[in-house]
Each structure stands twice: as C-alpha cells, then as structure tokens.
C-alpha atoms as a PDB file:
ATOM      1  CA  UNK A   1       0.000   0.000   0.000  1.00  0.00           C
ATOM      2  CA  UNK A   2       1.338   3.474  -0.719  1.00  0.00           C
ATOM      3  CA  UNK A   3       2.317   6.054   1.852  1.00  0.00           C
ATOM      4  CA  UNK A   4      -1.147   8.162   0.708  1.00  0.00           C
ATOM      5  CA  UNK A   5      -3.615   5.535   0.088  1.00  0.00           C
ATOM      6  CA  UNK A   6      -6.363   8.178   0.363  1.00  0.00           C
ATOM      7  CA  UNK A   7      -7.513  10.941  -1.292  1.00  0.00           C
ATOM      8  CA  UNK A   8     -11.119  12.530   0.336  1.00  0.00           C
ATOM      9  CA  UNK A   9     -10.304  16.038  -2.329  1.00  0.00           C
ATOM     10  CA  UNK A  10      -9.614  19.397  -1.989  1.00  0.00           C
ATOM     11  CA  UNK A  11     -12.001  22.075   0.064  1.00  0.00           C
ATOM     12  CA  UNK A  12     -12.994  25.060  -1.623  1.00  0.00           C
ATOM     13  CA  UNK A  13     -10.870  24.707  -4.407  1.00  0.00           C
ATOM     14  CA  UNK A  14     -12.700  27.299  -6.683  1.00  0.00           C
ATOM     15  CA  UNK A  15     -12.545  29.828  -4.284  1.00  0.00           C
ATOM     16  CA  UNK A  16      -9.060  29.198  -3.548  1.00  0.00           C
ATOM     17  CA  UNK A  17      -7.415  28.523  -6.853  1.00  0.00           C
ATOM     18  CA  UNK A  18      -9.037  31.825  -8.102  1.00  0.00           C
ATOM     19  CA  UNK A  19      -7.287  33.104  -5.343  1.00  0.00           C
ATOM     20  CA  UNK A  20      -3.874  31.401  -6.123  1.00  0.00           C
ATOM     21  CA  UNK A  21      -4.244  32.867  -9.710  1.00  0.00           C
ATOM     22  CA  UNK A  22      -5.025  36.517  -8.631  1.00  0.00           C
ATOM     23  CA  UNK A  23      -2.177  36.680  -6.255  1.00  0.00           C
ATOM     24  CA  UNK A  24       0.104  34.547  -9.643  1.00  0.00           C
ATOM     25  CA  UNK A  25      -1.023  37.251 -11.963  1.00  0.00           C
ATOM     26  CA  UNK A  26      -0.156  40.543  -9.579  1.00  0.00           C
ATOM     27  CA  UNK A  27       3.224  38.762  -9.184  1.00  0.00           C
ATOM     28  CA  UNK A  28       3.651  38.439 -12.572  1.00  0.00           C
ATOM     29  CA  UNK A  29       2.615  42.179 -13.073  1.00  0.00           C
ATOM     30  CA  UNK A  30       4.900  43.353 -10.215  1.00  0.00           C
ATOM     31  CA  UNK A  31       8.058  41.509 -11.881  1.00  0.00           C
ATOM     32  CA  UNK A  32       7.417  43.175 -14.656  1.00  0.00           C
ATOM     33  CA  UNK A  33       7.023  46.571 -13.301  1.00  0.00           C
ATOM     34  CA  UNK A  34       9.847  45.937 -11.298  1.00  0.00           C
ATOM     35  CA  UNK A  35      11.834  45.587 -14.238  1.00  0.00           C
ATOM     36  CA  UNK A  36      11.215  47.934 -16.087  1.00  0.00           C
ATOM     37  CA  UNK A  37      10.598  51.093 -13.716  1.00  0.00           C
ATOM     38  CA  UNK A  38      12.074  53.401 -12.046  1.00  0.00           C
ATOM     39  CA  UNK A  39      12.740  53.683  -8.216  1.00  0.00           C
ATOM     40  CA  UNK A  40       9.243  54.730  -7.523  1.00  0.00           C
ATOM     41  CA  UNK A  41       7.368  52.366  -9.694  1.00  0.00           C
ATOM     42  CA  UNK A  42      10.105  49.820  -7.898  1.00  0.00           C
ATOM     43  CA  UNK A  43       8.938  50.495  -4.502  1.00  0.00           C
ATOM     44  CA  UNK A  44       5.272  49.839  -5.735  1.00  0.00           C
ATOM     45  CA  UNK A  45       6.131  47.023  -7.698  1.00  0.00           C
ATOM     46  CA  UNK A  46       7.811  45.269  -4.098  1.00  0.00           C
ATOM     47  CA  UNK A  47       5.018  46.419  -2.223  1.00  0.00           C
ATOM     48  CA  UNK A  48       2.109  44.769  -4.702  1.00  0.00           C
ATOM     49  CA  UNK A  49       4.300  41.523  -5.338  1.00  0.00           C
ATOM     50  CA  UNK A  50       5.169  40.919  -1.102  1.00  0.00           C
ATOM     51  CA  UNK A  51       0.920  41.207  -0.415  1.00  0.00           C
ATOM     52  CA  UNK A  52       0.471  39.091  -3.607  1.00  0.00           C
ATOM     53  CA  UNK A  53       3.066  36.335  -2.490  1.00  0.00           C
ATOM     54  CA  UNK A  54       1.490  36.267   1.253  1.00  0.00           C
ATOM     55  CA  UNK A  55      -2.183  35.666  -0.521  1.00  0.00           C
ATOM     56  CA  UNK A  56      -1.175  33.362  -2.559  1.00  0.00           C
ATOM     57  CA  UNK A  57       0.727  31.750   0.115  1.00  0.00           C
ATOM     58  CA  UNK A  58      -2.370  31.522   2.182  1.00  0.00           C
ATOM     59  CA  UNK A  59      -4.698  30.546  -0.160  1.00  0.00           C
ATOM     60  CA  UNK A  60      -2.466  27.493  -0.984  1.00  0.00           C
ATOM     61  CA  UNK A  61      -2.446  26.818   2.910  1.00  0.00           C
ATOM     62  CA  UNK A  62      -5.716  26.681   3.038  1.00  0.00           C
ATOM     63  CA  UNK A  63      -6.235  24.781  -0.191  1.00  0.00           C
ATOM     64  CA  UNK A  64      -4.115  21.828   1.354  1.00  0.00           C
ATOM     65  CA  UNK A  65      -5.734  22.388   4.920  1.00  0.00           C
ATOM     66  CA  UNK A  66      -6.893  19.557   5.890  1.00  0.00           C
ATOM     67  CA  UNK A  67      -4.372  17.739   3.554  1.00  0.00           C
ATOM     68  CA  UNK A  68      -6.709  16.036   1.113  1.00  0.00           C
ATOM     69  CA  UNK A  69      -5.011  12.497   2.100  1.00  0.00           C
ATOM     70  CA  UNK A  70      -4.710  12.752   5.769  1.00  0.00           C
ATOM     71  CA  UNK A  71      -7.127  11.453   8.267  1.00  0.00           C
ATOM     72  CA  UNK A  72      -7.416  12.902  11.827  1.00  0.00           C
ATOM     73  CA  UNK A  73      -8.494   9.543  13.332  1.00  0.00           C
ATOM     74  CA  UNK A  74      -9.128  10.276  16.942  1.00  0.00           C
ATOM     75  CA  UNK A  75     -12.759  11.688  16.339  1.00  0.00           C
ATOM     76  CA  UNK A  76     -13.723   8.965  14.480  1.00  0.00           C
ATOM     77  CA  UNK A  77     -12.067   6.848  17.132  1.00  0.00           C
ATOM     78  CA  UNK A  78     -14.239   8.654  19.673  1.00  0.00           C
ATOM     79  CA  UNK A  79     -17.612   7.729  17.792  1.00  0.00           C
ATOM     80  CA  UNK A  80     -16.381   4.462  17.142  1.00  0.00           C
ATOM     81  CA  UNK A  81     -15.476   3.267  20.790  1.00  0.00           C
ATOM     82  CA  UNK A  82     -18.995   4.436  21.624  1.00  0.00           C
ATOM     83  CA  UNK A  83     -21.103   3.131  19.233  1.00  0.00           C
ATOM     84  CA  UNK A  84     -20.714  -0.904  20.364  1.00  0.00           C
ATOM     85  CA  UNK A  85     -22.495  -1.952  16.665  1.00  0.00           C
ATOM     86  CA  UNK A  86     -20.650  -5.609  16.780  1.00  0.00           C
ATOM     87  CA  UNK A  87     -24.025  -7.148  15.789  1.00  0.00           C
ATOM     88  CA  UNK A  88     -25.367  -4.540  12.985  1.00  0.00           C
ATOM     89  CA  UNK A  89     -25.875  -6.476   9.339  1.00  0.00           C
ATOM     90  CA  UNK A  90     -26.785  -2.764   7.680  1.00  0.00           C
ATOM     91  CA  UNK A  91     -25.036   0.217   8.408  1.00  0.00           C
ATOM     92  CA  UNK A  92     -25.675   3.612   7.038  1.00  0.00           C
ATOM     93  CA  UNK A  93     -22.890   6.789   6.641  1.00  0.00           C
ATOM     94  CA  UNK A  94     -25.343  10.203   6.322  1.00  0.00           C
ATOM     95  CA  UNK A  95     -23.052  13.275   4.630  1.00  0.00           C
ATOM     96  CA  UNK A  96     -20.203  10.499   3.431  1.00  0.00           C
ATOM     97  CA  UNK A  97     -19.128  12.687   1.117  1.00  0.00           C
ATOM     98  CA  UNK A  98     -15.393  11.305  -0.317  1.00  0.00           C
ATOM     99  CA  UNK A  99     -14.965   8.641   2.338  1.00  0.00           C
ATOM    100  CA  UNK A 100     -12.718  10.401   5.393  1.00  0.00           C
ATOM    101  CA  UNK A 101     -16.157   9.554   8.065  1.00  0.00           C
ATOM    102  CA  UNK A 102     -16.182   6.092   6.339  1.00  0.00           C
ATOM    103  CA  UNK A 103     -12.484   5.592   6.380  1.00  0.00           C
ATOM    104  CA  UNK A 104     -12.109   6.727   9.691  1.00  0.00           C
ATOM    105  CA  UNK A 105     -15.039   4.546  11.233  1.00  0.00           C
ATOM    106  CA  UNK A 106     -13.799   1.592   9.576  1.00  0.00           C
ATOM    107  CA  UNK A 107     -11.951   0.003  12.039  1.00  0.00           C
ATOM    108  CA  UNK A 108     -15.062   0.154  14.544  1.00  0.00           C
ATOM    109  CA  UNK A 109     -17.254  -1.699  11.694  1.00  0.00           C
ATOM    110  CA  UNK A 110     -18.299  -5.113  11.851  1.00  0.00           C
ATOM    111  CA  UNK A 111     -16.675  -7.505   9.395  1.00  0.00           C
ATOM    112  CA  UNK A 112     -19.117  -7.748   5.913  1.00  0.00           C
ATOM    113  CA  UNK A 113     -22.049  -5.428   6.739  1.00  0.00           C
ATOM    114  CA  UNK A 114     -23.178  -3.372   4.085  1.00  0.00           C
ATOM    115  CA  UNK A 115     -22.097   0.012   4.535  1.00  0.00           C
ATOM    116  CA  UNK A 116     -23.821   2.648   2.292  1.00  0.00           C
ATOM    117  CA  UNK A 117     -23.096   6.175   2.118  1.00  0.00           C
ATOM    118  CA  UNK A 118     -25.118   8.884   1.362  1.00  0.00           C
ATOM    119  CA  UNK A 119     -24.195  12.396   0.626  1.00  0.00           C
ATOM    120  CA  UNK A 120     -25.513  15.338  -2.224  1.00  0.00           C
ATOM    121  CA  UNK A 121     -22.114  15.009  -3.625  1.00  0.00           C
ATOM    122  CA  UNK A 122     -21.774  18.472  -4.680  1.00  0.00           C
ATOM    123  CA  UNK A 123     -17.881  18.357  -6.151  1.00  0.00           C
ATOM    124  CA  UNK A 124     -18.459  22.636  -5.742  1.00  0.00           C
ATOM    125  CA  UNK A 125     -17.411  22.382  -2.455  1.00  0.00           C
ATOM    126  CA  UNK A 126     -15.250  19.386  -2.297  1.00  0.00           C
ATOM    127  CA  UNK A 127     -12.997  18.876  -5.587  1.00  0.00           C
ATOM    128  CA  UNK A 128     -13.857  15.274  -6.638  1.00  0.00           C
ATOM    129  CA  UNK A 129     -16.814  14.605  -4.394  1.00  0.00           C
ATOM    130  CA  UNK A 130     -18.843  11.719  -5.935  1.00  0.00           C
ATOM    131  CA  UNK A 131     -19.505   8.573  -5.709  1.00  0.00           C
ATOM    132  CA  UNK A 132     -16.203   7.197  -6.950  1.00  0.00           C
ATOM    133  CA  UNK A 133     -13.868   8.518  -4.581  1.00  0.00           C
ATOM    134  CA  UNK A 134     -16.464   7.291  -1.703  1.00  0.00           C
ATOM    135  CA  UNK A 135     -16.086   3.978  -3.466  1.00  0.00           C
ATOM    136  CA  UNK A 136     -12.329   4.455  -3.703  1.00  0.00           C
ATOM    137  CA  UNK A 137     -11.260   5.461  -0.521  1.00  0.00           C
ATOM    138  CA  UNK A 138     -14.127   3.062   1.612  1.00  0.00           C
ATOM    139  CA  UNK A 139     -12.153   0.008  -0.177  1.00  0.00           C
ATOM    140  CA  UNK A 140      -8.860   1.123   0.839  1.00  0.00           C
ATOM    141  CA  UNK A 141      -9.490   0.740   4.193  1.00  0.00           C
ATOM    142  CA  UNK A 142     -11.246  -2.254   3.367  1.00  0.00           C
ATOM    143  CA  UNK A 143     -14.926  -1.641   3.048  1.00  0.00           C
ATOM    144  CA  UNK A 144     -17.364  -2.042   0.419  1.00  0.00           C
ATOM    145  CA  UNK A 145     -19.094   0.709   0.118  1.00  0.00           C
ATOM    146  CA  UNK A 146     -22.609   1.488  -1.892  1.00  0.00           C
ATOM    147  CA  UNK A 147     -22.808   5.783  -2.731  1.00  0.00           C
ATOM    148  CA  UNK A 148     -26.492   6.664  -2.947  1.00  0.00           C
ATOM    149  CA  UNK A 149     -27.032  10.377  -3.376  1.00  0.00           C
ATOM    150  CA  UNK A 150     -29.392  11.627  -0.975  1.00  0.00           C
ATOM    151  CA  UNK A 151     -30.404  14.859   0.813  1.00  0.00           C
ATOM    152  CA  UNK A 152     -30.439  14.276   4.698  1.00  0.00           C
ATOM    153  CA  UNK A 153     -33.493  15.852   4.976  1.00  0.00           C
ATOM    154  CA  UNK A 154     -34.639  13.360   2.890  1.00  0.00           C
ATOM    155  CA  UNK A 155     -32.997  10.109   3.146  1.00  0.00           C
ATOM    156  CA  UNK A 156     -33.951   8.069   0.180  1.00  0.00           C
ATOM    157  CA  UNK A 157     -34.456   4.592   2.390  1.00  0.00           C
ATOM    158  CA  UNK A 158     -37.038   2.866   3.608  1.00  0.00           C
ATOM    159  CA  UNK A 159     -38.554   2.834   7.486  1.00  0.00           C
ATOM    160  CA  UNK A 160     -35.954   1.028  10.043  1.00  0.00           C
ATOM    161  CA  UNK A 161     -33.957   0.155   6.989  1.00  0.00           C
ATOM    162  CA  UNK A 162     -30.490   0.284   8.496  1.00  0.00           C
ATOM    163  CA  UNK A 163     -29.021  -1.401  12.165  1.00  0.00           C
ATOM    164  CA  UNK A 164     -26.871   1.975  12.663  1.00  0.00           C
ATOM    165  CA  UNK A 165     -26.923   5.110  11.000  1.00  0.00           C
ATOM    166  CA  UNK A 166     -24.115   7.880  11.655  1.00  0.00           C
ATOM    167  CA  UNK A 167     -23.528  11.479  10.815  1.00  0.00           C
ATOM    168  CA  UNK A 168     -20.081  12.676  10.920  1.00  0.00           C
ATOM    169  CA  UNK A 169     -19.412  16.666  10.835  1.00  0.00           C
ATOM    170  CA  UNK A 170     -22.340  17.062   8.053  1.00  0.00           C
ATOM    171  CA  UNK A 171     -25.655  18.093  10.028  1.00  0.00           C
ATOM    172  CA  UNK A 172     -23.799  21.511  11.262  1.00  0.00           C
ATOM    173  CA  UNK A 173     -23.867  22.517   7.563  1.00  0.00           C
ATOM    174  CA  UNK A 174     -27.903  21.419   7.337  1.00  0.00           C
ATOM    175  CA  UNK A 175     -29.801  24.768   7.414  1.00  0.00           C
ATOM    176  CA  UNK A 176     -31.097  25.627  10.596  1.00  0.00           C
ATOM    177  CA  UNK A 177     -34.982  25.233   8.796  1.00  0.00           C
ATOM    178  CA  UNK A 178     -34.348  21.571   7.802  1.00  0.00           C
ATOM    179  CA  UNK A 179     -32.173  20.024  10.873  1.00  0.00           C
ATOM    180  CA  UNK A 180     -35.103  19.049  12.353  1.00  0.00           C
ATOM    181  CA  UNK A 181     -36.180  17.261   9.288  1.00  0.00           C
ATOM    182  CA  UNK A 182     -32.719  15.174   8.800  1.00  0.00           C
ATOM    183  CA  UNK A 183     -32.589  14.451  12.988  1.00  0.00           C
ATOM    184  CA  UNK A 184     -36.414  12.706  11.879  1.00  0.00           C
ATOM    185  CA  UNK A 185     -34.976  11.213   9.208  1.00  0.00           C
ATOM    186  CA  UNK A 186     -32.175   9.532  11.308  1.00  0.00           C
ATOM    187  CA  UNK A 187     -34.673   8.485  13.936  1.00  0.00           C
ATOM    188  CA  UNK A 188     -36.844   7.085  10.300  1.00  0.00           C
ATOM    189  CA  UNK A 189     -34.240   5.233   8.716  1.00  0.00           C
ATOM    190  CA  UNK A 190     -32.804   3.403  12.567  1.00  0.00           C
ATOM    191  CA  UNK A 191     -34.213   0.191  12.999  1.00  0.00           C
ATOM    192  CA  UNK A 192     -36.006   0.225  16.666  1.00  0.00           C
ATOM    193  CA  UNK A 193     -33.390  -1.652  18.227  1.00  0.00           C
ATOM    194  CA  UNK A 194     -30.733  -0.005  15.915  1.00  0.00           C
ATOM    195  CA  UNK A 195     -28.153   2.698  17.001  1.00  0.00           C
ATOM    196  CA  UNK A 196     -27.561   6.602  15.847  1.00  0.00           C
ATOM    197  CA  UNK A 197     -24.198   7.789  15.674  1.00  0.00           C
ATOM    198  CA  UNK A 198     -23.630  11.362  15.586  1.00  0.00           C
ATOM    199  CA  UNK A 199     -20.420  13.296  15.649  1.00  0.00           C
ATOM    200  CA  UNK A 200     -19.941  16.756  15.518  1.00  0.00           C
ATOM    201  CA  UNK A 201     -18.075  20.212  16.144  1.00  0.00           C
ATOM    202  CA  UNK A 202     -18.545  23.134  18.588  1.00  0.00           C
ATOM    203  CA  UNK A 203     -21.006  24.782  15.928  1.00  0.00           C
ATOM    204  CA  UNK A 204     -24.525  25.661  17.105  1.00  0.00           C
ATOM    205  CA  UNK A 205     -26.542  28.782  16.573  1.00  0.00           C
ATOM    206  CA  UNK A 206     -26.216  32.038  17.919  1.00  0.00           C
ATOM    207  CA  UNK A 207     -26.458  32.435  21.244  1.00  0.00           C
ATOM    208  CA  UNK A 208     -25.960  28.804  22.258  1.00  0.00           C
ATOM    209  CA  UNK A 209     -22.410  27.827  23.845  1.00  0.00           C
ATOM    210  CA  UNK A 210     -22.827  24.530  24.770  1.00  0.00           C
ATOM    211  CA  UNK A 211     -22.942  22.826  21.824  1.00  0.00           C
ATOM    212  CA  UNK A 212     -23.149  18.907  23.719  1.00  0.00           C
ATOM    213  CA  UNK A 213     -26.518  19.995  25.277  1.00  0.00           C
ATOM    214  CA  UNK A 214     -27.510  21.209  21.634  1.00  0.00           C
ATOM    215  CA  UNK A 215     -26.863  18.100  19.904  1.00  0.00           C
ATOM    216  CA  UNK A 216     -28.397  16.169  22.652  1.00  0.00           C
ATOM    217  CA  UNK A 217     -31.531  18.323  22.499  1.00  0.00           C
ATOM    218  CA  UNK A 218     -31.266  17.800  18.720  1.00  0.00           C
ATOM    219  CA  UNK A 219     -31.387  14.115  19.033  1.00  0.00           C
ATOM    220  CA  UNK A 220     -33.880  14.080  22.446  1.00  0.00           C
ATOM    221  CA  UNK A 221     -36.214  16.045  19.733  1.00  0.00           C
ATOM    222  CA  UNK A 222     -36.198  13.352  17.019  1.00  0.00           C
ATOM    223  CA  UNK A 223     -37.180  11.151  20.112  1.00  0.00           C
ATOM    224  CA  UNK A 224     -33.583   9.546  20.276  1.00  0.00           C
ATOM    225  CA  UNK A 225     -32.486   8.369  23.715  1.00  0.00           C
ATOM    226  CA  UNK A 226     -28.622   9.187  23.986  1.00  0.00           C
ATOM    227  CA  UNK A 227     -26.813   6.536  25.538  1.00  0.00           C
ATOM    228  CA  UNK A 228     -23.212   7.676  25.628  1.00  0.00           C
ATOM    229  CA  UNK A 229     -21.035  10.722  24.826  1.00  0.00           C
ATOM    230  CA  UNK A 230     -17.343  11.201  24.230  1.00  0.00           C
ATOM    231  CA  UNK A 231     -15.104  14.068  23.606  1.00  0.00           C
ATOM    232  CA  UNK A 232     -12.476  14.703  21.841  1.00  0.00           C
ATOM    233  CA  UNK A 233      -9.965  18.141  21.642  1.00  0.00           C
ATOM    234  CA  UNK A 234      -9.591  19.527  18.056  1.00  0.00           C
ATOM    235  CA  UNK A 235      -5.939  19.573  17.034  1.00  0.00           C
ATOM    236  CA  UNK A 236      -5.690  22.684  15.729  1.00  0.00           C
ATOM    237  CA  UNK A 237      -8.256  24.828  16.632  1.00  0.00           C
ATOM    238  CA  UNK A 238     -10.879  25.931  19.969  1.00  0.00           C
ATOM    239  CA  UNK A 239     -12.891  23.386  21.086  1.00  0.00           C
ATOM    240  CA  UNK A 240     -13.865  19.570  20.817  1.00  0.00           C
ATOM    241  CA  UNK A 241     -15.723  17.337  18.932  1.00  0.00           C
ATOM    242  CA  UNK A 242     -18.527  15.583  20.261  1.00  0.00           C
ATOM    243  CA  UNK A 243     -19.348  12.208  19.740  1.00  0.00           C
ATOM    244  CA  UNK A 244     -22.931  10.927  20.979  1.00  0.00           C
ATOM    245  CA  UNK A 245     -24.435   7.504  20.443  1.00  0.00           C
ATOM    246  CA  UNK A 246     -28.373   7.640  20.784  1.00  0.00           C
ATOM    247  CA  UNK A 247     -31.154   4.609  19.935  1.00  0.00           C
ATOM    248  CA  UNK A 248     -34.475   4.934  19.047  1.00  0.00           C
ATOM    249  CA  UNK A 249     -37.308   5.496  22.313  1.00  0.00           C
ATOM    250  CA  UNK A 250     -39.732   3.453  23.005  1.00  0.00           C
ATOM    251  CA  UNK A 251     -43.194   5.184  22.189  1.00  0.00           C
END
C-alpha cells in the first residue's frame, strides 16, 4: 500500500485557486514593473508583489488544509469506541461525502455489513466529491461501500432500513430550517433496536455555547435516547468534537 492511500479532495478549491491565480497574476505584473521602472514604480512594484506572495501563500495553505489524504483519526475513534455496533448487518454513513467519516469509522465496523453512504455530492465544495472517490477510498481501508445520493433531509431509504446510522461533521452545515427534518430522518431510517451515531463540532446557533446539550436536544427532539457521549480536543483549533451515540425510544 502506498504512503497516501487516500484521497477525500480538496475544500474550496474554486474559491481558492481563483485566489492562487489573482495573487500569480499581480506577481507576474509586479516583476514586470519591477523591471522595467524606475525607483518609484520599484517600490510599488515590491510592495504589490510581497501582499500578492502572502495571498497566494495563504490561499495554498488553506487549499491543502486539511491535507486532502490525511485522516485525523481520533474523532472517528471517539464515535467508534462508543457506538458498540458488533451485531449490525446494515449500516448507514449520512453526509459520506469522499470517504474520510467512512475511512475513519472503519476500524469500529463489523466484518461484511453493508455500509452505504449517502451524501448530495456536490464536487463545488469538495474537488472530486462523488460517488467514486467514496467507493475508492471506503475500499482502501477495506470496506465495500454502496454511494447513494441523498439529501439528509430526505434520506432516500425505507422505514428502520439500516441497524446503525451515523452522521459525521455534516448536520452543522444542514440549514437551521431543515435540521429538524434530517434528525427525523435519522430516527426514520434506525431500525427500533438499531443505534444513531452522531459526531460533531462546537457549531450551534447564535447564542448557544454549549454545543453537547444542543446536539443532545437535537437528538432528544427526534425522540432519540442518547446513551453515551465522548469528547475529543480539536488539534488545531478551539474546542472539541462531540461524539454521541443515541437509539431509538420506546413510544
């Protein structure tokens, strides 16, 4: 196996690579200029090329940020030592997108369940998100994955279709107006005896800090009983990820 066996694509790569190619093309102007001016047009020329060359430098940081073949595994580690799914024949990945949740959970997944993933695999966002590199990188780590394009608002499965469904860092970027829906639709989708796992960052709405006793109140909503909850501290930034296992309550 190579040293990169993934690749889960690049994050706001428009947005960025215009970026890259602004700050290229001010260089290139400022060269130029630099060349063929005098001491004033010089001093510009410096001036225009140095605040290119930073941009550009950032916007490549940021293009590689997270690498788009690394995997920060103890998150998905968190969820997985929680969620206790040895028996599950079905499992179901909500917001897959290019594999990383699906990669990282895979060493908490049973040997041969199906594992589908679902995800609007909009490649405007995520360079390369589609089915294929959900395909790609689930195999790698040694899963055989189905891609099913889906809106998690409106999961495209049947009632109690699946043993254990899990959402990792996707229902933060649902709109506010249809998380409700897609908790419902977790709840839908969960056999009764099945399992929910949900893991997520410090993101909530304004005016809410605690953003465990949000997701818990998300899930208590969708009449999901939480069972167990782990943290984890980002590596880079404020904060920790949450990880919450929930099943389905009795009504």
């Amino acid at each position: 196996m190579s040293l990169r066996p993934y690749f889960f694509g690049v994050y706001h790569w428009r947005e960025r690579l215009a970026r890259i190619a602004a700050a290229s093309a001010l260089v290139a102007a400022a060269i130029v200029a630099f060349r063929r001016g005098g001491r004033t047009l010089r001093a510009v020329a410096v001036g225009i090329g140095t605040g290119a060359l930073y941009r550009g430098g950032d916007a490549t940081r940021r293009l590689l940020s997270p690498p788009p073949w690394a995997l920060d595994r103890p998150k998905y580690d968190a969820l997985g030592s929680i969620l206790r799914i040895d028996d599950a024949d079905r499992i179901l990945d909500v917001g897959c997108g290019t594999g990383r949740s699906l990669v990282g959970l895979a060493p908490h997944l049973p040997d041969d369940c199906e594992v589908v993933g679902c995800d609007v695999f909009d490649d405007r966002v995520i360079l390369g998100n589609g089915p294929r590199l959900a395909r790609y990188n689930g195999a790698r780590a040694g899963l055989a994955v189905s891609p099913v394009a889906g809106d998690a608002s409106r999961l495209p499965f049947g009632d109690e279709a699946f043993d254990a469904v899990t959402a990792s860092r996707v229902l933060h970027d649902v709109p506010e107006e249809h998380r409700d829906a897609a908790f419902a639709e977790l709840r839908r989708v969960c056999a009764d005896d099945g399992t929910v796992g949900l893991l997520e960052l410090p993101v909530t709405p304004d005016g809410i800090d605690d953003h465990e006793a949000y997701w818990r109140g998300r899930l208590d909503d969708a009449g999901l009983v939480v069972e167990r909850v782990a943290t984890v501290a980002r590596p880079t930034r404020e904060g920790t990820y949450v990880a919450i296992v929930a099943t389905p309550g009795r009504t």
